[in-house]
N, C-alpha and C. Protein backbone atom coordinates (compact mmCIF):
# COMPACT_ATOMS: atom_id res chain seq x y z
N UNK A 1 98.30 18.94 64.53
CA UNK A 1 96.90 19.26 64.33
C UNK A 1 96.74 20.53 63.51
N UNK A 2 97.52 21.83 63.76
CA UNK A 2 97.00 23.11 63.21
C UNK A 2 97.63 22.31 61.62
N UNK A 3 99.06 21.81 61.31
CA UNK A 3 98.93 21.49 60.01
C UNK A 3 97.92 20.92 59.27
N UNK A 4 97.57 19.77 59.91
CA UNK A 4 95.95 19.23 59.18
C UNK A 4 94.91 20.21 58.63
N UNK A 5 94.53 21.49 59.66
CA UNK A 5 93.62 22.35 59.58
C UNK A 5 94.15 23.10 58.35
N UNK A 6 95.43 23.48 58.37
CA UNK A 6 95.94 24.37 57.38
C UNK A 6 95.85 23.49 56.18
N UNK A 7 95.98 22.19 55.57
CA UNK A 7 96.10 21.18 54.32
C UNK A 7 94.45 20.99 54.17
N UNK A 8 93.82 20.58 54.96
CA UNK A 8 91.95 20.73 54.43
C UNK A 8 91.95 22.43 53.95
N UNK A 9 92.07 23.24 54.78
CA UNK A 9 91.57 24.71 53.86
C UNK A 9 92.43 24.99 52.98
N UNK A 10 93.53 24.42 52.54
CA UNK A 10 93.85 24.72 51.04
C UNK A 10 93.03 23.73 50.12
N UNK A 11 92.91 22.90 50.79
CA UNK A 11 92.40 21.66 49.37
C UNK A 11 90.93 22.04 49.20
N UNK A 12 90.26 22.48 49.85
CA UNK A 12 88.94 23.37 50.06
C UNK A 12 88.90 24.57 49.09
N UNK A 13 90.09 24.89 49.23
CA UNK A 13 89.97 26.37 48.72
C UNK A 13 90.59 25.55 46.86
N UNK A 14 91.12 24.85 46.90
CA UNK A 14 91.81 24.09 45.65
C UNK A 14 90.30 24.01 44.88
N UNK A 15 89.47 23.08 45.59
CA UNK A 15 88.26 22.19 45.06
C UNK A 15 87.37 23.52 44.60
N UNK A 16 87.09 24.70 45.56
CA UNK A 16 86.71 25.79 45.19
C UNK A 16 86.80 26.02 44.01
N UNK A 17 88.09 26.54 43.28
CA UNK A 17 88.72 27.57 42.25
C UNK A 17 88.35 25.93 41.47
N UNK A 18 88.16 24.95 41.02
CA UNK A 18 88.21 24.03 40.50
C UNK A 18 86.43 24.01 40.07
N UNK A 19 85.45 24.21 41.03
CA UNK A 19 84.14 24.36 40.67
C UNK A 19 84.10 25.54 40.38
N UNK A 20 85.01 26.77 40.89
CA UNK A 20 84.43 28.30 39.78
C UNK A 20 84.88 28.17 38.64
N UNK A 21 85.44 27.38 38.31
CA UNK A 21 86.41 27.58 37.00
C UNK A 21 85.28 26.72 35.74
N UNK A 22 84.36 25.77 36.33
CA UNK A 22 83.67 25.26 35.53
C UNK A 22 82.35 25.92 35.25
N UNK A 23 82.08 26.66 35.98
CA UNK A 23 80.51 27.13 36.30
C UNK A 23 80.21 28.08 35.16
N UNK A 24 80.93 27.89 34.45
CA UNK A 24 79.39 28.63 33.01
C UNK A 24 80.49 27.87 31.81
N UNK A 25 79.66 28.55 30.53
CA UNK A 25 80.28 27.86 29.21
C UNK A 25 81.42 29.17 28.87
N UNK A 26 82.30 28.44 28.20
CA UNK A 26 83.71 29.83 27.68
C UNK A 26 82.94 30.05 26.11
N UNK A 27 83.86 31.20 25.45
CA UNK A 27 83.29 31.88 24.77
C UNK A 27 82.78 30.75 23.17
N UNK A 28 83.52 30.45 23.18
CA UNK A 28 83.64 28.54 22.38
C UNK A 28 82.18 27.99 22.16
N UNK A 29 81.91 27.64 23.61
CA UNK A 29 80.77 26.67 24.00
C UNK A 29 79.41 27.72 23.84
N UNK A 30 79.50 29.09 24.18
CA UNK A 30 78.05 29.83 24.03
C UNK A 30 78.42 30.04 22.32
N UNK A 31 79.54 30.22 21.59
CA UNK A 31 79.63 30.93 20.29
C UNK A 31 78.51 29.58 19.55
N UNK A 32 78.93 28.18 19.54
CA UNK A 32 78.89 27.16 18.96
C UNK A 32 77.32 26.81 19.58
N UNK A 33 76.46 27.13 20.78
CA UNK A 33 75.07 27.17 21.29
C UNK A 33 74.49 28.35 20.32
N UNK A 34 75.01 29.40 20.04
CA UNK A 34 73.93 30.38 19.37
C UNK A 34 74.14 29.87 18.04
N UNK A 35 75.20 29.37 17.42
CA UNK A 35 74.86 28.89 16.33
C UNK A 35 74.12 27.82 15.98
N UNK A 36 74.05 27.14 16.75
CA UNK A 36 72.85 25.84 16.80
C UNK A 36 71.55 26.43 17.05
N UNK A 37 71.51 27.19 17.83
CA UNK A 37 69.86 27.75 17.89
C UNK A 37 69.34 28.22 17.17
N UNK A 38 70.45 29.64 16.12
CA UNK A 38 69.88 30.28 15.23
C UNK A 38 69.88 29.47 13.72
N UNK A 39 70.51 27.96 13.92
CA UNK A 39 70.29 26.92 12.97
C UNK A 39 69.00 26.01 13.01
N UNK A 40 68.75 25.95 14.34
CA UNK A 40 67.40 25.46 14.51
C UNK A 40 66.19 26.62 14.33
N UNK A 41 66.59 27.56 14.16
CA UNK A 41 65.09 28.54 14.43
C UNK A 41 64.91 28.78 12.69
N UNK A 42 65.85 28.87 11.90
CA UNK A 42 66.07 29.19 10.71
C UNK A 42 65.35 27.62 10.17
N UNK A 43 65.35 26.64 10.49
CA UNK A 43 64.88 25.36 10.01
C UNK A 43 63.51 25.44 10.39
N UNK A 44 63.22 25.79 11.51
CA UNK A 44 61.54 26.00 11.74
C UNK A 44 60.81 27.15 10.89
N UNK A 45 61.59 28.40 10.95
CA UNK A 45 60.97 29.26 10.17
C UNK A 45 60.77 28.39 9.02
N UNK A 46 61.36 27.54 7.62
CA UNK A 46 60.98 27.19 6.85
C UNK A 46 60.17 26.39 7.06
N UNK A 47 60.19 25.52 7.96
CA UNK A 47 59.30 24.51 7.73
C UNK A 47 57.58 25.31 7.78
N UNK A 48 57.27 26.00 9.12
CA UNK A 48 56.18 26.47 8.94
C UNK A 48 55.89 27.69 7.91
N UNK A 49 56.88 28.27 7.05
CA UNK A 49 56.48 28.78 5.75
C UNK A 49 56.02 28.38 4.61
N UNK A 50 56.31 26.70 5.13
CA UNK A 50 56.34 25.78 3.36
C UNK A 50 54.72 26.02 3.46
N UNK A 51 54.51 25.72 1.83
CA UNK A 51 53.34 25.79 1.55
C UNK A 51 52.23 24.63 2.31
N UNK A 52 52.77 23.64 2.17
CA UNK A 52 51.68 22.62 3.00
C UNK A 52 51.29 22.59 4.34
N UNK A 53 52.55 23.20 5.37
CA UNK A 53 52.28 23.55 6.84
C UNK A 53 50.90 24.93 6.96
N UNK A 54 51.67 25.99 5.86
CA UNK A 54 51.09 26.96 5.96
C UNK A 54 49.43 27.01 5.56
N UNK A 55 49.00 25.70 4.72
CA UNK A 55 47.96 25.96 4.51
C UNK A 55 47.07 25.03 5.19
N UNK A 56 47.86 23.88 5.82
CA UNK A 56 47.19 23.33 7.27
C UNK A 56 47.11 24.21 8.09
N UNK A 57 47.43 25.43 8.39
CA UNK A 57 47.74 26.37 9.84
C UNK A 57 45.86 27.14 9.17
N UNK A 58 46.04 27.46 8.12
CA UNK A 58 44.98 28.21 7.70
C UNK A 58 43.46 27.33 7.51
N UNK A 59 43.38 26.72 7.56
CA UNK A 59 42.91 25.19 7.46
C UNK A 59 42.51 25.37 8.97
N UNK A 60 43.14 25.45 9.66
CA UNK A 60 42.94 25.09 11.17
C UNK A 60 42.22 26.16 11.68
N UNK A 61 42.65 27.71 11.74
CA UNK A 61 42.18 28.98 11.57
C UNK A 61 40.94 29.38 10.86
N UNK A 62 40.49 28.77 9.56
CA UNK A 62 39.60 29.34 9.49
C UNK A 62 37.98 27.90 9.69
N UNK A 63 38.67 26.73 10.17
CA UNK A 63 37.51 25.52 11.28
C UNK A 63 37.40 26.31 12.55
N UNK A 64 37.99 27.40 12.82
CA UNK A 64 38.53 27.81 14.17
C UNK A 64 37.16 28.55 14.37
N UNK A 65 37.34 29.99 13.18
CA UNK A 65 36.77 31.02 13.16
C UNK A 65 35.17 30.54 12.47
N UNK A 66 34.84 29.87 11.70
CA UNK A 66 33.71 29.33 11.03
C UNK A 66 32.86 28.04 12.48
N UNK A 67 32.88 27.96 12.72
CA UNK A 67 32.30 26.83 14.19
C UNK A 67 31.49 27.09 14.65
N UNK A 68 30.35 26.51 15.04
CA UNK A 68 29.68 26.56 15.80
C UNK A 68 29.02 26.85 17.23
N UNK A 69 28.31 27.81 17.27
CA UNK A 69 28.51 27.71 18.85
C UNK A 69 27.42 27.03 19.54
């Protein structure tokens, strides 16, 4: 019996170090996330700079400010 007790709390303690070992991203997985983000934010900045977004935005802004009350 005490062997049983002693083989569950290692395999416990095994399964442990096995879920800490996964629990965040290594330096790889965050390096390769900020480059995707600051690839996606760099694609939005253009898009809402292009001239046709930008002058729908103003378009929208000044139906906004001109309206009726």
């Amino acid at each position: 019996m005490r062997v049983r007790v002693r083989v569950r709390a290692w395999v416990l303690a095994a399964r442990a170090r096995v879920v800490r070992r996964d629990a965040g991203m290594v330096t790889s997985e965050y390096a390769m996330g900020l480059i995707a983000a600051v690839g996606f934010a760099a694609l939005l900045y253009e898009v809402l700079t292009s001239g046709q977004v930008r002058g729908a935005l103003q378009d929208i802004v000044g139906r906004a400010l001109n309206g009726q009350f």
